[in-house]
C-alpha atoms as a PDB file:
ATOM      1  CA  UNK A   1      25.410-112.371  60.654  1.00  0.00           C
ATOM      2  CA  UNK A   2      21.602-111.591  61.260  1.00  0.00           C
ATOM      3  CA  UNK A   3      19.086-112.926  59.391  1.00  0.00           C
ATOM      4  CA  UNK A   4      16.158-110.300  58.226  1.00  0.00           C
ATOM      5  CA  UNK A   5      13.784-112.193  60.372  1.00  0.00           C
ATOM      6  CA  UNK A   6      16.033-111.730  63.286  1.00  0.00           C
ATOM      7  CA  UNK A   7      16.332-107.896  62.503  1.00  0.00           C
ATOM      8  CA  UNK A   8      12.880-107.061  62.181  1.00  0.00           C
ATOM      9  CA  UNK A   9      12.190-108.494  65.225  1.00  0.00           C
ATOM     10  CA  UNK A  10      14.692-106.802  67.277  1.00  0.00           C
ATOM     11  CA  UNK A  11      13.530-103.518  65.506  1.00  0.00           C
ATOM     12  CA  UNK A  12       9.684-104.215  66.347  1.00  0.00           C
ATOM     13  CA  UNK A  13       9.891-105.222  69.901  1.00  0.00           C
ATOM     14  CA  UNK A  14      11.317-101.991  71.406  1.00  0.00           C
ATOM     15  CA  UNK A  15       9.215-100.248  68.891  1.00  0.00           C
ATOM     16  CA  UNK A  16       5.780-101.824  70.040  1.00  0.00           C
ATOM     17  CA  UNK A  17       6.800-101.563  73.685  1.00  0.00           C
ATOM     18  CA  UNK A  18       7.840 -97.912  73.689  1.00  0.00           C
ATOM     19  CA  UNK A  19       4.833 -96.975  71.506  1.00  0.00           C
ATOM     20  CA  UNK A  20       2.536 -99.212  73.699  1.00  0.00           C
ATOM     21  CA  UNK A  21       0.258 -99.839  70.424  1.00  0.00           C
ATOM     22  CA  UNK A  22      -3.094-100.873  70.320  1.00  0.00           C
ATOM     23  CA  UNK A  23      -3.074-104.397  68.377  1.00  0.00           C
ATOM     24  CA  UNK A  24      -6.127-103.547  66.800  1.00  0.00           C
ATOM     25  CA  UNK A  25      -4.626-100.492  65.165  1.00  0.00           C
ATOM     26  CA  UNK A  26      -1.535-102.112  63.903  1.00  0.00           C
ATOM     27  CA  UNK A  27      -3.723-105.507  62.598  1.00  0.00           C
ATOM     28  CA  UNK A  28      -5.347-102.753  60.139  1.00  0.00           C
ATOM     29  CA  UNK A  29      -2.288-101.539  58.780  1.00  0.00           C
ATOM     30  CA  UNK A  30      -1.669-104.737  55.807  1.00  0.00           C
ATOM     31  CA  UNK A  31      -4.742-104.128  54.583  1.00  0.00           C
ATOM     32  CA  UNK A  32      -4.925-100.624  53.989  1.00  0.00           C
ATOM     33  CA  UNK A  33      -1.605-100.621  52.666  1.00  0.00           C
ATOM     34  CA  UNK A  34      -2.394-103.915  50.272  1.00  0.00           C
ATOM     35  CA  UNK A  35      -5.676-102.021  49.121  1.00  0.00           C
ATOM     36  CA  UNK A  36      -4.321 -98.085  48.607  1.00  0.00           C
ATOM     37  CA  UNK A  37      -0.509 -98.394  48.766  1.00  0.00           C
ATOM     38  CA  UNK A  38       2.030 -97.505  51.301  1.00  0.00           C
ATOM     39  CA  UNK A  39       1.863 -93.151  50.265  1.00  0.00           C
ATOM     40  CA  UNK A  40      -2.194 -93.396  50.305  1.00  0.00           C
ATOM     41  CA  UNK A  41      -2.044 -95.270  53.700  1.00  0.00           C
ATOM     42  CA  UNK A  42       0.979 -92.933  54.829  1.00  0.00           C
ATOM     43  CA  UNK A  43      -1.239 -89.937  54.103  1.00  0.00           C
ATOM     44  CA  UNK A  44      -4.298 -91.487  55.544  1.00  0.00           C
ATOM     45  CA  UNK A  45      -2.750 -91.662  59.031  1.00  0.00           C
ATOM     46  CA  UNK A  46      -0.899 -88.703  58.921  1.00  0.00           C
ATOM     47  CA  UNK A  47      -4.542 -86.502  58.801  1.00  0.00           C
ATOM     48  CA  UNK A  48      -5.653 -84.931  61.716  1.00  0.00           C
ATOM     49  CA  UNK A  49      -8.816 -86.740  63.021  1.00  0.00           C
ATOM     50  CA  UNK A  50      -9.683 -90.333  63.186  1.00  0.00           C
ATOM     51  CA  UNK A  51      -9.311 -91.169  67.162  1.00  0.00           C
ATOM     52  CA  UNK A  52      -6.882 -93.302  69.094  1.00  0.00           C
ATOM     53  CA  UNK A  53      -6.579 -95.804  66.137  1.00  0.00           C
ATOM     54  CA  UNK A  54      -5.326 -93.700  63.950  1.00  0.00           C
ATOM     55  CA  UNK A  55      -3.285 -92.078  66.164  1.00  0.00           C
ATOM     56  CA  UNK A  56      -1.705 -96.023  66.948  1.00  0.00           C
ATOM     57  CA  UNK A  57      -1.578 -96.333  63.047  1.00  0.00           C
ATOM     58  CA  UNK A  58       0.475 -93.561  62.745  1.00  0.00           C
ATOM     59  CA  UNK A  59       2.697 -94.449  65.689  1.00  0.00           C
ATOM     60  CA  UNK A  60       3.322 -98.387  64.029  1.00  0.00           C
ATOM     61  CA  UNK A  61       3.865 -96.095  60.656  1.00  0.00           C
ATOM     62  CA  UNK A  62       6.576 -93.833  61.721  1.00  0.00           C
ATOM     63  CA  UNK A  63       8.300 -96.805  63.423  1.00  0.00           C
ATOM     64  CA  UNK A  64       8.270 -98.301  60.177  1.00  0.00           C
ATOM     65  CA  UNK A  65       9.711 -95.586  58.285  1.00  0.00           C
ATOM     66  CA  UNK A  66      12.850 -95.673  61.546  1.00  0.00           C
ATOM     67  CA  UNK A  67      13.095 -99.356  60.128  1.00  0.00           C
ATOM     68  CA  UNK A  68      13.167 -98.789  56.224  1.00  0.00           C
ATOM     69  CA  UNK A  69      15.199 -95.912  56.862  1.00  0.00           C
ATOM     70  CA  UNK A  70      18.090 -98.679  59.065  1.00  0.00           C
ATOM     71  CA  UNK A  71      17.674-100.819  55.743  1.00  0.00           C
ATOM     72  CA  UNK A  72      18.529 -98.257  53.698  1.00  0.00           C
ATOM     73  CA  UNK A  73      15.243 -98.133  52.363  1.00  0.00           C
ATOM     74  CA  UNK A  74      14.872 -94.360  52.552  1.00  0.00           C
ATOM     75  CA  UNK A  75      17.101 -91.573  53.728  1.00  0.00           C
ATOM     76  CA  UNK A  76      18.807 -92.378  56.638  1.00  0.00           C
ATOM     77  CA  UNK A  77      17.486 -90.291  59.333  1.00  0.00           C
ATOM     78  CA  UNK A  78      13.569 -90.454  57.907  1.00  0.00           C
ATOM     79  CA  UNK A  79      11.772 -91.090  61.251  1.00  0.00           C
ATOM     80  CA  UNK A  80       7.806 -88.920  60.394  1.00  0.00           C
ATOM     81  CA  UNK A  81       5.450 -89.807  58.067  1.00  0.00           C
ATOM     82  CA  UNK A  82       5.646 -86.758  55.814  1.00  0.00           C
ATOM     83  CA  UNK A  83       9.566 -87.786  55.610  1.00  0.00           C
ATOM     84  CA  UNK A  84       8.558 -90.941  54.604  1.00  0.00           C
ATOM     85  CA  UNK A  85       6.221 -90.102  52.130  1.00  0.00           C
ATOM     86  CA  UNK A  86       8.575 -87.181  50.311  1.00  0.00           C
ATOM     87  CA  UNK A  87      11.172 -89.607  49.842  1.00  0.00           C
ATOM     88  CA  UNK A  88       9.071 -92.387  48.456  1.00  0.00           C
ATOM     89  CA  UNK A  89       7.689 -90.319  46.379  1.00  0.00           C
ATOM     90  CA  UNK A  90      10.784 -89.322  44.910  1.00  0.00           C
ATOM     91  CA  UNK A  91      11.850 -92.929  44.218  1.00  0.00           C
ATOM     92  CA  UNK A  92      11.097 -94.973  41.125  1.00  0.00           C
ATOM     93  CA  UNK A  93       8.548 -97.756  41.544  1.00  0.00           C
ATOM     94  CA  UNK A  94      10.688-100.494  41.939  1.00  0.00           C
ATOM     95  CA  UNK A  95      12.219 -99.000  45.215  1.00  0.00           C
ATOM     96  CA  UNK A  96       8.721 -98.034  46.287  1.00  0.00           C
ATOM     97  CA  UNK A  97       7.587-101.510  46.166  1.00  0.00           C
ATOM     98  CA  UNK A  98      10.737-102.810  48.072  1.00  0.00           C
ATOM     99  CA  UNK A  99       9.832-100.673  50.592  1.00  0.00           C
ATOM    100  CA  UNK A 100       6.337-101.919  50.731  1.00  0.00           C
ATOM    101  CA  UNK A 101       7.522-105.347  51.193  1.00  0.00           C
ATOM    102  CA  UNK A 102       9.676-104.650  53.597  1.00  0.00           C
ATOM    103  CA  UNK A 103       7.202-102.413  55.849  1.00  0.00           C
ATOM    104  CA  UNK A 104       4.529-105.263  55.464  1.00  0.00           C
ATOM    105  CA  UNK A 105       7.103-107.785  57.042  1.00  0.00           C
ATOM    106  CA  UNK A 106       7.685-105.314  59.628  1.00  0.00           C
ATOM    107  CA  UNK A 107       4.538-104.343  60.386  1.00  0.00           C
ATOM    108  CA  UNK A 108       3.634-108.528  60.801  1.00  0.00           C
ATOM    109  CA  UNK A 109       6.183-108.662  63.752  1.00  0.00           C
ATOM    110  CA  UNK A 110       4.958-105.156  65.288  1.00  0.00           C
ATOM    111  CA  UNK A 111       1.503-106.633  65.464  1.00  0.00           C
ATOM    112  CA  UNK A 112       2.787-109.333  67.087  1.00  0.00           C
ATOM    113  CA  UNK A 113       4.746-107.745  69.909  1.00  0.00           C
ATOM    114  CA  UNK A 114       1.794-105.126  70.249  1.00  0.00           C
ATOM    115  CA  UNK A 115      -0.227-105.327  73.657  1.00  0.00           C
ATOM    116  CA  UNK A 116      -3.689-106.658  73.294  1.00  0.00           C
ATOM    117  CA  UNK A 117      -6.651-104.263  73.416  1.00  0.00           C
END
């Protein structure tokens, strides 16, 4: 049996290396999502605009939402941002801030296997 350490690791590798992820993009993600929330930070990435870092935010966002959705998090299948979002939003707060735990620890290994800038 896996531990969740070893399972968000295995999930982040591929994920930063298929992506190819700009560090500096994904090293921005805990904070916005400490300071506005998971949705807020969700919606922020998912506007048009913003350059190549928000582009990479997006990207290290929607690989999160493949993860939460393999923990049963959200709806299996939910692999876009607007998927993510809907079914959050849906959810009571308790399972919203589950979530939120669970994408920061993901999003501290997808950092990690990110390629430097």
């Amino acid at each position: 049996m896996k531990n969740l350490e070893q399972i968000r690791a295995a999930a982040a590798l591929p994920a930063a290396a298929a992506t190819d992820l700009s560090r500096s993009a994904v090293n921005k993600l805990p904070a916005l999502i400490m300071q506005s929330g998971l949705l807020a930070t969700g919606a922020f990435c998912d506007a048009e605009g913003g350059g190549k870092n928000r582009e990479d935010m997006k990207k290290a966002l929607e690989a999160t939402a493949e993860h939460l959705a393999q923990r049963s998090l959200l709806a299996t299948g939910t692999k876009t941002l607007k998927a993510m979002i809907d079914d959050l939003s849906k959810r009571d707060s308790r399972q919203l801030q589950a979530a939120t735990s669970e994408a920061l620890a993901f999003i501290a290994y997808l950092k990690r296997f990110a390629p430097k800038d």
